[in-house]
N, C-alpha and C. Protein backbone atom coordinates (compact mmCIF):
# COMPACT_ATOMS: atom_id res chain seq x y z
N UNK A 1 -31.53 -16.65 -69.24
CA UNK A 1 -32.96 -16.36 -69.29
C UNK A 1 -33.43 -15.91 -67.91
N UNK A 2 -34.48 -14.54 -67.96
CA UNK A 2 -34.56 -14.44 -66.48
C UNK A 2 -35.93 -14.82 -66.79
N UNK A 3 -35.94 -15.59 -64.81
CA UNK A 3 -37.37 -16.13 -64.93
C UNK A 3 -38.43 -14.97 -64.40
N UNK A 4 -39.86 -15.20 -64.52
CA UNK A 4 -40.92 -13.76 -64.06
C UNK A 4 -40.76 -14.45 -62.24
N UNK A 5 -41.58 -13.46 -62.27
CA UNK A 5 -41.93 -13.60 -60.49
C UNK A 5 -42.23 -15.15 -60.17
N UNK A 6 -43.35 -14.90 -61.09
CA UNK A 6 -44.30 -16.29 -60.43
C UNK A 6 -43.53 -17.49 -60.86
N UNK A 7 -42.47 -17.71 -62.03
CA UNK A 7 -41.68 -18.90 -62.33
C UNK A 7 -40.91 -18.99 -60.78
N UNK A 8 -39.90 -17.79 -61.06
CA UNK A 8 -39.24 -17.69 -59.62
C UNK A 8 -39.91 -18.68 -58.32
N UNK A 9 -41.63 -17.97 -57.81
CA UNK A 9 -42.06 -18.30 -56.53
C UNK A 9 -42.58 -19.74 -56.61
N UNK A 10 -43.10 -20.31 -57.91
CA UNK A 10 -43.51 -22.04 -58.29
C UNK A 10 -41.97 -22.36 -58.06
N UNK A 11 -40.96 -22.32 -58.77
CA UNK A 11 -39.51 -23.18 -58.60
C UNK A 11 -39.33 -23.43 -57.15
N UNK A 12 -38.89 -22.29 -56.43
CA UNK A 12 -38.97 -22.08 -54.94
C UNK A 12 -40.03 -23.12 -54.09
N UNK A 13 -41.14 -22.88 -54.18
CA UNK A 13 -42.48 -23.60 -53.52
C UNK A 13 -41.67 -25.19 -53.84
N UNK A 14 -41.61 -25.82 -54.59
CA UNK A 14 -41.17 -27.22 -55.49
C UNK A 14 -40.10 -26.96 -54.48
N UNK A 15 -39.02 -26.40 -54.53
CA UNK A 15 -37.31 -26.73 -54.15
C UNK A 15 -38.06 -27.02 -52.84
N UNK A 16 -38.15 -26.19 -51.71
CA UNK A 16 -37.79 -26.03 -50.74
C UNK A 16 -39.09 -26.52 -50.07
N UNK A 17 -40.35 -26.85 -49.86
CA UNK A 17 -41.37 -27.72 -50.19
C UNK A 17 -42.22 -28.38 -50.46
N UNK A 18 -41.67 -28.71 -51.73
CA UNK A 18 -42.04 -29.72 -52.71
C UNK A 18 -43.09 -31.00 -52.32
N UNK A 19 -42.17 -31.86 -50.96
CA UNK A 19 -42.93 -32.58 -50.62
C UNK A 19 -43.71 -32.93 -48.71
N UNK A 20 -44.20 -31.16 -48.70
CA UNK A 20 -44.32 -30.99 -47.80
C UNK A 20 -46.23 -30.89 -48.08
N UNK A 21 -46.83 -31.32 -48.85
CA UNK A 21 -47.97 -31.42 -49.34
C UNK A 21 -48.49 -29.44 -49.18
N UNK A 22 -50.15 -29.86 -50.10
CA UNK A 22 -50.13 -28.03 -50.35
C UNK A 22 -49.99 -27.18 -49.15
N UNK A 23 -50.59 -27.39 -47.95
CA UNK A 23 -50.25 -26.75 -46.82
C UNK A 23 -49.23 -26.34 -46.56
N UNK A 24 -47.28 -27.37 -47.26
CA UNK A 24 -46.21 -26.75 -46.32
C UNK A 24 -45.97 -25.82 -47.84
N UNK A 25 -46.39 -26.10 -48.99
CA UNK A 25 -46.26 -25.84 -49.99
C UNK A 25 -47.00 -24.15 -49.93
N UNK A 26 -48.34 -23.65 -49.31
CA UNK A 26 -48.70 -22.84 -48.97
C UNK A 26 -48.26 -21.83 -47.89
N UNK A 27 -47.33 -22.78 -47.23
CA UNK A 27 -46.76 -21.81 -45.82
C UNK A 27 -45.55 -21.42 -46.63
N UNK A 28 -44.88 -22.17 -47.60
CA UNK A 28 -43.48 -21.16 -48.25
C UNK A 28 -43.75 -20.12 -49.16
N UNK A 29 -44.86 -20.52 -49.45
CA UNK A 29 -45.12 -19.16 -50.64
C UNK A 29 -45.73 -17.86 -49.71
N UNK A 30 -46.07 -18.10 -48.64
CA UNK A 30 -46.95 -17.21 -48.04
C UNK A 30 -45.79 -16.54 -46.92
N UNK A 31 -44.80 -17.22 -47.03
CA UNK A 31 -43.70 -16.43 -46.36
C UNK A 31 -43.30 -15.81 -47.25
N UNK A 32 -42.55 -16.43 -48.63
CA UNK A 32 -42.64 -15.47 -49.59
C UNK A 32 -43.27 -13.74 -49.73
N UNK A 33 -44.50 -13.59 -49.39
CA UNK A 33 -45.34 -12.97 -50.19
C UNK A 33 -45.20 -12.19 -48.19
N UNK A 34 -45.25 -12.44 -47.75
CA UNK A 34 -45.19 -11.53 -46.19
C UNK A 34 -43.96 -10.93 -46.10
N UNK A 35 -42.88 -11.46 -46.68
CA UNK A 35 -41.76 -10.64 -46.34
C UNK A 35 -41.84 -9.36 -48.23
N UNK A 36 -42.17 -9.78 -49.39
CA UNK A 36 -42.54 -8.37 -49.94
C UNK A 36 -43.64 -7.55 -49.64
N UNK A 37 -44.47 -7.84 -48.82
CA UNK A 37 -45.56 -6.77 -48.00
C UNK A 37 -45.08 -6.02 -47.40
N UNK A 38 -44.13 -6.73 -46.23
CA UNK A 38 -43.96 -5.74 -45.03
C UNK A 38 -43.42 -4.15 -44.97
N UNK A 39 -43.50 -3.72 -44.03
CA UNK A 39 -42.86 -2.28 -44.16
C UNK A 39 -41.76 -2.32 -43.32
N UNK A 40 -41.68 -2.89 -42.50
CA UNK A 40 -40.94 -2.69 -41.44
C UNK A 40 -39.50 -3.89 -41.22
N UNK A 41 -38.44 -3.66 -40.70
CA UNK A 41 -36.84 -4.08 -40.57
C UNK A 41 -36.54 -4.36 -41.99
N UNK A 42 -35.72 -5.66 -41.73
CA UNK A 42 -34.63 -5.51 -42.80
C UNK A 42 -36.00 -6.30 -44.46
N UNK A 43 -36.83 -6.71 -44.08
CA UNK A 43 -37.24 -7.54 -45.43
C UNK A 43 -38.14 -5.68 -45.57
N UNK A 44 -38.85 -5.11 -45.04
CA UNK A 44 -39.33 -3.80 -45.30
C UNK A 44 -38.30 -2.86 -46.26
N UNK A 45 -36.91 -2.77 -45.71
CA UNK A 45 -36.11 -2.00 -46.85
C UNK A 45 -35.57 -3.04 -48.01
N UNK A 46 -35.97 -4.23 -48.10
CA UNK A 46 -34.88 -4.78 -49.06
C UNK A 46 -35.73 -6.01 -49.80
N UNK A 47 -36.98 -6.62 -49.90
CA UNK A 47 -37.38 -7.68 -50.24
C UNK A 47 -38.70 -7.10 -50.66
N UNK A 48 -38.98 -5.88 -51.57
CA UNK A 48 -39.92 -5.02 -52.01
C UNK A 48 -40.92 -6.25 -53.47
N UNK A 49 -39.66 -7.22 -53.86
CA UNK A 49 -40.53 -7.67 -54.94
C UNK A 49 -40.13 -9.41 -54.55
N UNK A 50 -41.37 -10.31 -54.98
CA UNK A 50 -40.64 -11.67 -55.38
C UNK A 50 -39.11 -12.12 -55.48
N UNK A 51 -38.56 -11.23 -56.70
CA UNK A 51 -37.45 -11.39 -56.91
C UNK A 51 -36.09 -11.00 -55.68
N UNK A 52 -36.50 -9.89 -55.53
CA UNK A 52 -35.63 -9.88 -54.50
C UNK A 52 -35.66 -10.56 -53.15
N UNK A 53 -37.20 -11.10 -52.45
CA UNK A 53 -37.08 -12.09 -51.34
C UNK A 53 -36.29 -12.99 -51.54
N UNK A 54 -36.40 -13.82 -52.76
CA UNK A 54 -35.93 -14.77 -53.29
C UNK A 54 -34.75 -15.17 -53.20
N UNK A 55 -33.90 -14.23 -53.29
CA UNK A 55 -32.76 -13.82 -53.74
C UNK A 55 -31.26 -13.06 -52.43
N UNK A 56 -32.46 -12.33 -51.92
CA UNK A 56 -31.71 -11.61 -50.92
C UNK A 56 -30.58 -12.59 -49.55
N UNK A 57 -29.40 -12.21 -49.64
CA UNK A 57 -28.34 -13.20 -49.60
C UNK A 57 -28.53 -13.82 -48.00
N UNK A 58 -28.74 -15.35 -48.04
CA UNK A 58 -28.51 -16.38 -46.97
C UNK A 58 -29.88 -16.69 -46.60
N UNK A 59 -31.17 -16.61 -47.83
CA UNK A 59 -32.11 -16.29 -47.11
C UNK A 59 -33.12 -18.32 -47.37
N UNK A 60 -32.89 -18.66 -48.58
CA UNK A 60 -33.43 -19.70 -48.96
C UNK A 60 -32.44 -20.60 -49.89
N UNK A 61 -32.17 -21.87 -48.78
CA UNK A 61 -31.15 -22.80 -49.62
C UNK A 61 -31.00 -22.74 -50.83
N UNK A 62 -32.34 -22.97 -51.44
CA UNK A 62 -32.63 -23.16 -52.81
C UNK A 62 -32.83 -22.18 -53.70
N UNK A 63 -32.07 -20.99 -53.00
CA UNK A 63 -31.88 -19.89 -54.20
C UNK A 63 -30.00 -19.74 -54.24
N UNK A 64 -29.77 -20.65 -53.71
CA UNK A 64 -28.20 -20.70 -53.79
C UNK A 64 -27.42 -21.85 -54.43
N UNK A 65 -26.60 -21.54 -55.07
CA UNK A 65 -26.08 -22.49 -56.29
C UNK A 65 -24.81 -23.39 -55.27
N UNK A 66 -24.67 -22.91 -54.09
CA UNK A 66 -23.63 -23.42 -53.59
C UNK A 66 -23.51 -23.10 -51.97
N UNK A 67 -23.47 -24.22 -50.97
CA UNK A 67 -23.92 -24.35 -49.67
C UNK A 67 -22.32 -24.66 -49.20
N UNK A 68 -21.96 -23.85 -48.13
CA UNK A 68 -20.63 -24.01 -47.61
C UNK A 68 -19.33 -25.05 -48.46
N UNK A 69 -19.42 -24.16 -49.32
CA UNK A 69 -18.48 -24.30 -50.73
C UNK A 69 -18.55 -24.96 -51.50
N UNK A 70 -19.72 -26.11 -51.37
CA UNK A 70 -20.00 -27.16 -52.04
C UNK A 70 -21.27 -26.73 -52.99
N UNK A 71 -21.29 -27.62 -54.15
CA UNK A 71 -22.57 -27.42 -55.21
C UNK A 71 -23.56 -28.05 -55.12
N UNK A 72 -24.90 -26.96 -54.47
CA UNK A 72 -25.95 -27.55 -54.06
C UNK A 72 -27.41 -27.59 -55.34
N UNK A 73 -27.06 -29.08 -55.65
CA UNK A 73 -27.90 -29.49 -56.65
C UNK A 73 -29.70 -29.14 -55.78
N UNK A 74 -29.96 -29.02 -55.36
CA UNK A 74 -30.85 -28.96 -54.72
C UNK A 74 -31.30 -27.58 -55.22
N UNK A 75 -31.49 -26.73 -55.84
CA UNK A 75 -31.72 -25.25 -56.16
C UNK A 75 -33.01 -24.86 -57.09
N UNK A 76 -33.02 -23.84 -57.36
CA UNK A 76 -34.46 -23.60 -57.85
C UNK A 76 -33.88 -23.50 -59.45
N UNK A 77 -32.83 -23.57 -59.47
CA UNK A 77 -32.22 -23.32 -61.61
C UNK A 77 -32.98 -24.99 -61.68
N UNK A 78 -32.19 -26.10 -60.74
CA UNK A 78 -33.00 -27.33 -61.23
C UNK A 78 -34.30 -27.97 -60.97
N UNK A 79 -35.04 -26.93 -60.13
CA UNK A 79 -36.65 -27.30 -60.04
C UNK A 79 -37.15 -27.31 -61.12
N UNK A 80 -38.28 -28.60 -60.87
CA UNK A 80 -39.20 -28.69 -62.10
C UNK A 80 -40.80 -28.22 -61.52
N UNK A 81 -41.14 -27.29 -61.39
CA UNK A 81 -42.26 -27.41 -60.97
C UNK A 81 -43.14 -27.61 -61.57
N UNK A 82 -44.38 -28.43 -60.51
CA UNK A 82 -45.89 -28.84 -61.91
C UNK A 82 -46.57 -27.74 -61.86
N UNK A 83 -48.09 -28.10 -62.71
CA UNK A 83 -49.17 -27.27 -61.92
C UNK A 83 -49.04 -26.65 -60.72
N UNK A 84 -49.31 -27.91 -60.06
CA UNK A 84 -49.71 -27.86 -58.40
C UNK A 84 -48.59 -26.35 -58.00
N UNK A 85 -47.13 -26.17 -58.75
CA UNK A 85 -46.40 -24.94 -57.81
C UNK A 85 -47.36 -23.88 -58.21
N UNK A 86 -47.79 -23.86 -59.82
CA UNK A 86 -47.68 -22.64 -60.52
C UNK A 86 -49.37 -21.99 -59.44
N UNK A 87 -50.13 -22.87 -59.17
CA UNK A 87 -51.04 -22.53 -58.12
C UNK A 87 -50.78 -21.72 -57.61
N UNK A 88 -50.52 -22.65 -56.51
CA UNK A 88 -50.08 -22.39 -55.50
C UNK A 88 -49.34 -21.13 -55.71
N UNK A 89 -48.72 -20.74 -56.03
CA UNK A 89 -47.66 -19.34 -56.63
C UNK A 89 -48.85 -18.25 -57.07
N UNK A 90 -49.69 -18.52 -57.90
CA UNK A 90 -51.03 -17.81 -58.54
C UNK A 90 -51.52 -17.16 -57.48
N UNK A 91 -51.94 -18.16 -56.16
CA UNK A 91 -52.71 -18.71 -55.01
C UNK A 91 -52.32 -17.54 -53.88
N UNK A 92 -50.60 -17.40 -54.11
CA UNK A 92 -49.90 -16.61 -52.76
C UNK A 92 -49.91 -15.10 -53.70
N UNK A 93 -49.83 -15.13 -54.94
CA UNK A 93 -49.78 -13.40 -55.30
C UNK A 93 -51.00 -12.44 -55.28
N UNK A 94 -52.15 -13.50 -55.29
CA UNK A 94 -53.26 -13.09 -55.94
C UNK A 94 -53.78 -12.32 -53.98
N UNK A 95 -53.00 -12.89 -52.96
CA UNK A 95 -52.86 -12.26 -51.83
C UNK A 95 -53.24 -13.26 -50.27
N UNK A 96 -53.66 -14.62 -51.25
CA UNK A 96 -53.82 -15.63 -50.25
C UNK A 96 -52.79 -15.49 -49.14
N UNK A 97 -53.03 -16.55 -47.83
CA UNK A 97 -52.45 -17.04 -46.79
C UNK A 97 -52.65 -17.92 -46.37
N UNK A 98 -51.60 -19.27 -46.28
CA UNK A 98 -52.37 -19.86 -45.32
C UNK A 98 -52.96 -19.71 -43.77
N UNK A 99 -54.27 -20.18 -43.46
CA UNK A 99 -54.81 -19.73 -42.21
C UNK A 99 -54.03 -20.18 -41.22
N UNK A 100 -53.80 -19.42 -40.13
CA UNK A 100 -53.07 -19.64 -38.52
C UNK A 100 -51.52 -19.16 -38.76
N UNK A 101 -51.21 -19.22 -40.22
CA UNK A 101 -50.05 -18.39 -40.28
C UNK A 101 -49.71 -17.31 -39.70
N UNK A 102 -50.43 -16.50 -39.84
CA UNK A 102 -50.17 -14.80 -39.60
C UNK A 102 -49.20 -14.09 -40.48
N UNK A 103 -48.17 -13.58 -39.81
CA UNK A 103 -47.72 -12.24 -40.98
C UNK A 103 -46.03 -13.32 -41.23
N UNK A 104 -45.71 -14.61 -40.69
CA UNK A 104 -44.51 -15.31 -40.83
C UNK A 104 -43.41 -14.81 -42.02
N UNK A 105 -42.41 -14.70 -41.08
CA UNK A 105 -41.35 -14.61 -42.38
C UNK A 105 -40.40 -15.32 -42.39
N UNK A 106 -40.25 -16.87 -41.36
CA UNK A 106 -39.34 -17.41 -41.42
C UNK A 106 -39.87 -18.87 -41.02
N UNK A 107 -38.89 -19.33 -41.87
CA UNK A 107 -39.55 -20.97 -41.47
C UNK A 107 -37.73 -21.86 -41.51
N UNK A 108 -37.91 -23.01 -40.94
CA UNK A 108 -37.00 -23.94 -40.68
C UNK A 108 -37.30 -25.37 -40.37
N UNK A 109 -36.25 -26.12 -40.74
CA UNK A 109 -36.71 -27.51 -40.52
C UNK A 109 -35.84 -27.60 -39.33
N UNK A 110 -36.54 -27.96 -38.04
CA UNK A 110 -35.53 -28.04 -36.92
C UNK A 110 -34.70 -29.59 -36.59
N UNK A 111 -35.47 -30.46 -37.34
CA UNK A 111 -35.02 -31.94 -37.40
C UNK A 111 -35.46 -32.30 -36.30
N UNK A 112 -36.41 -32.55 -35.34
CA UNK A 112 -36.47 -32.94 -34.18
C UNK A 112 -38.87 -32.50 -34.46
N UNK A 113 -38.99 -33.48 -33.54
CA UNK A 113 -40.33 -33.03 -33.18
C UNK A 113 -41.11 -32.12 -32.33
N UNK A 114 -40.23 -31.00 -31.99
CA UNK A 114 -40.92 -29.95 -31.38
C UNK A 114 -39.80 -28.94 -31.94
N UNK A 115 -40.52 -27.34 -32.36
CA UNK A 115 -40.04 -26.13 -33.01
C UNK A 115 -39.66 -25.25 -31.53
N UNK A 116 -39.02 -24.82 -31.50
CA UNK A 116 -38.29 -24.22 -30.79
C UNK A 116 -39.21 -22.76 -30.69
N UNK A 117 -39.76 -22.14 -29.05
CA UNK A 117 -40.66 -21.31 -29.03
C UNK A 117 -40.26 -19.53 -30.05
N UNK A 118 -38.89 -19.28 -29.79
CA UNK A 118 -38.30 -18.38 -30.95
C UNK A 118 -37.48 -18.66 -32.21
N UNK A 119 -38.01 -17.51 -33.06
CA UNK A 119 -36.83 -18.11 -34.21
C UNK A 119 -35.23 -17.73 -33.80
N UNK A 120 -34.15 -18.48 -33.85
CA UNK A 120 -32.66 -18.38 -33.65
C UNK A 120 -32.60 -17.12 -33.54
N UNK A 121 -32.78 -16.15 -33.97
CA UNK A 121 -31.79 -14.71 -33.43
C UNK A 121 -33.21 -13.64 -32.80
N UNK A 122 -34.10 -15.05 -32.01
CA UNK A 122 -35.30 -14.03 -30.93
C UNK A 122 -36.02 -13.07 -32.02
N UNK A 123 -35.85 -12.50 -33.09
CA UNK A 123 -36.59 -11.30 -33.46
C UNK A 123 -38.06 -12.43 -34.23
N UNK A 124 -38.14 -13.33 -33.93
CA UNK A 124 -39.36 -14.39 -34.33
C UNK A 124 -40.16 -15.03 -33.23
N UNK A 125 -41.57 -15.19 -33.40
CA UNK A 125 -41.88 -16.26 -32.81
C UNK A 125 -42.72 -17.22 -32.85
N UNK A 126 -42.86 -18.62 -32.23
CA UNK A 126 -43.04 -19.51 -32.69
C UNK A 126 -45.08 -19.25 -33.77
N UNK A 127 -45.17 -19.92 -34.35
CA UNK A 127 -46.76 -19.21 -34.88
C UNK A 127 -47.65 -20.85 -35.43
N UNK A 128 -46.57 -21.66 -35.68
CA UNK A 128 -47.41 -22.81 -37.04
C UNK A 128 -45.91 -24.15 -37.28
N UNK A 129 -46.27 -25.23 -36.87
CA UNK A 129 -45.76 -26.00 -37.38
C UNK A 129 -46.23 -26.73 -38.82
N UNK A 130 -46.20 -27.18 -39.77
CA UNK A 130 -46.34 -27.62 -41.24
C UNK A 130 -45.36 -28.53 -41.65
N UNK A 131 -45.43 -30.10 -41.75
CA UNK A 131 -44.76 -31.01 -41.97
C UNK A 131 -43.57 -30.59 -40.80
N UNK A 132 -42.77 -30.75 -41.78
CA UNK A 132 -41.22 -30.86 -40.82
C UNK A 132 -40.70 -29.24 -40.70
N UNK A 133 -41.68 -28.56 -40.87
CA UNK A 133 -41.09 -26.85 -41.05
C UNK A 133 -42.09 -26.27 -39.79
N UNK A 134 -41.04 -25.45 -38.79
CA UNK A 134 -41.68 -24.40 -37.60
C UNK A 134 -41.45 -23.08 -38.52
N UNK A 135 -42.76 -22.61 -38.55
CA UNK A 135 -42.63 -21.08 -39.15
C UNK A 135 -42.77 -19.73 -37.92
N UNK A 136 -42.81 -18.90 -38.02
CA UNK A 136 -42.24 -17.57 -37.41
C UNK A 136 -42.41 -16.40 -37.37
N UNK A 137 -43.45 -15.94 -36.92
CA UNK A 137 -44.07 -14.30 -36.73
C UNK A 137 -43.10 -13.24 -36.51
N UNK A 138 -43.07 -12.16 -36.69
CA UNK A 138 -41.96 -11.27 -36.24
C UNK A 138 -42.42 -10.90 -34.98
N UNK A 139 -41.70 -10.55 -34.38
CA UNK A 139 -41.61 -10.13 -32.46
C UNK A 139 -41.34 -8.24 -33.17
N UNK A 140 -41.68 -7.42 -31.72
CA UNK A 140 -41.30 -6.13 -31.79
C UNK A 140 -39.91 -6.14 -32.14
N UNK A 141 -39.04 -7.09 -31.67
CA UNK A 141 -37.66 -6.87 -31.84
C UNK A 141 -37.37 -6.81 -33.40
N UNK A 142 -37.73 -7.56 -33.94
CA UNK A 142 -37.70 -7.67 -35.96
C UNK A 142 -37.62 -6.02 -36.06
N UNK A 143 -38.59 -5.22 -35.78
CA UNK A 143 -38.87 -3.67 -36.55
C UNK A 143 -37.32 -3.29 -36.50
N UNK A 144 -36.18 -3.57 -35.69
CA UNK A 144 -35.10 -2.81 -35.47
C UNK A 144 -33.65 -3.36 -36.13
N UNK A 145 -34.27 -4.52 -37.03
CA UNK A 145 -33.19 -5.11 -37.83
C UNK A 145 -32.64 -4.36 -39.29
């Protein structure tokens, strides 16, 4: 069964976080929805719809059935999402953002209490912490990926 967009972006929001209340729940969908906007580097030629952000390879744990060879129950086939995703999902297509975000296309849990001022490969930078997730503006360097 294929799922629509918005099943897709509620499962996702739930997997990855779920229990990061609506705010971290608002910063994943709204990364979501910034990387099929953009025009520019690699999410500009290749992450044109929901489905393909989603999807596009190494990009979100929880669109992968299997994490360094092992089977990662953790995925969006076994999300249950409530209401509260399908919102929230409604919330990010309809063209919302959360505020102080900006245009973010990357987020991470760094495990530690301070986010690191770039994202890992510099073409990010630091923009919004949200629960346990540092999210990530693109730098000029991103346009050339």
């Amino acid at each position: 069964m294929a799922y629509s967009d918005r099943e897709l972006l509620a499962r996702l929001i739930q997997c990855e976080a779920g229990g990061e209340g609506d705010n971290g729940m608002k910063a994943v969908a709204s990364v979501v929805m910034n990387r099929v906007e953009t025009r520019v580097g690699e999410y500009g030629r290749t992450a044109n719809t929901i489905r393909n952000a989603i999807f596009q390879k190494g990009q979100f744990t929880c669109a992968m059935e299997t994490v360094g060879g092992r089977y990662n129950s953790q995925n969006l086939y076994n999300s249950n999402p409530t209401e509260q995703q399908y919102e929230i999902a409604d919330w990010a297509i309809a063209g919302n953002r959360l505020p102080g975000l900006g245009s973010a296309l990357w987020f991470f849990n760094p495990y530690s209490d301070s986010c690191p001022s770039e994202f890992p490969s510099a073409v990010g930078s630091f923009a919004l912490r949200v629960g346990n997730h540092c999210f990530y503006n693109p730098t000029a360097r991103y346009a050339s990926t």
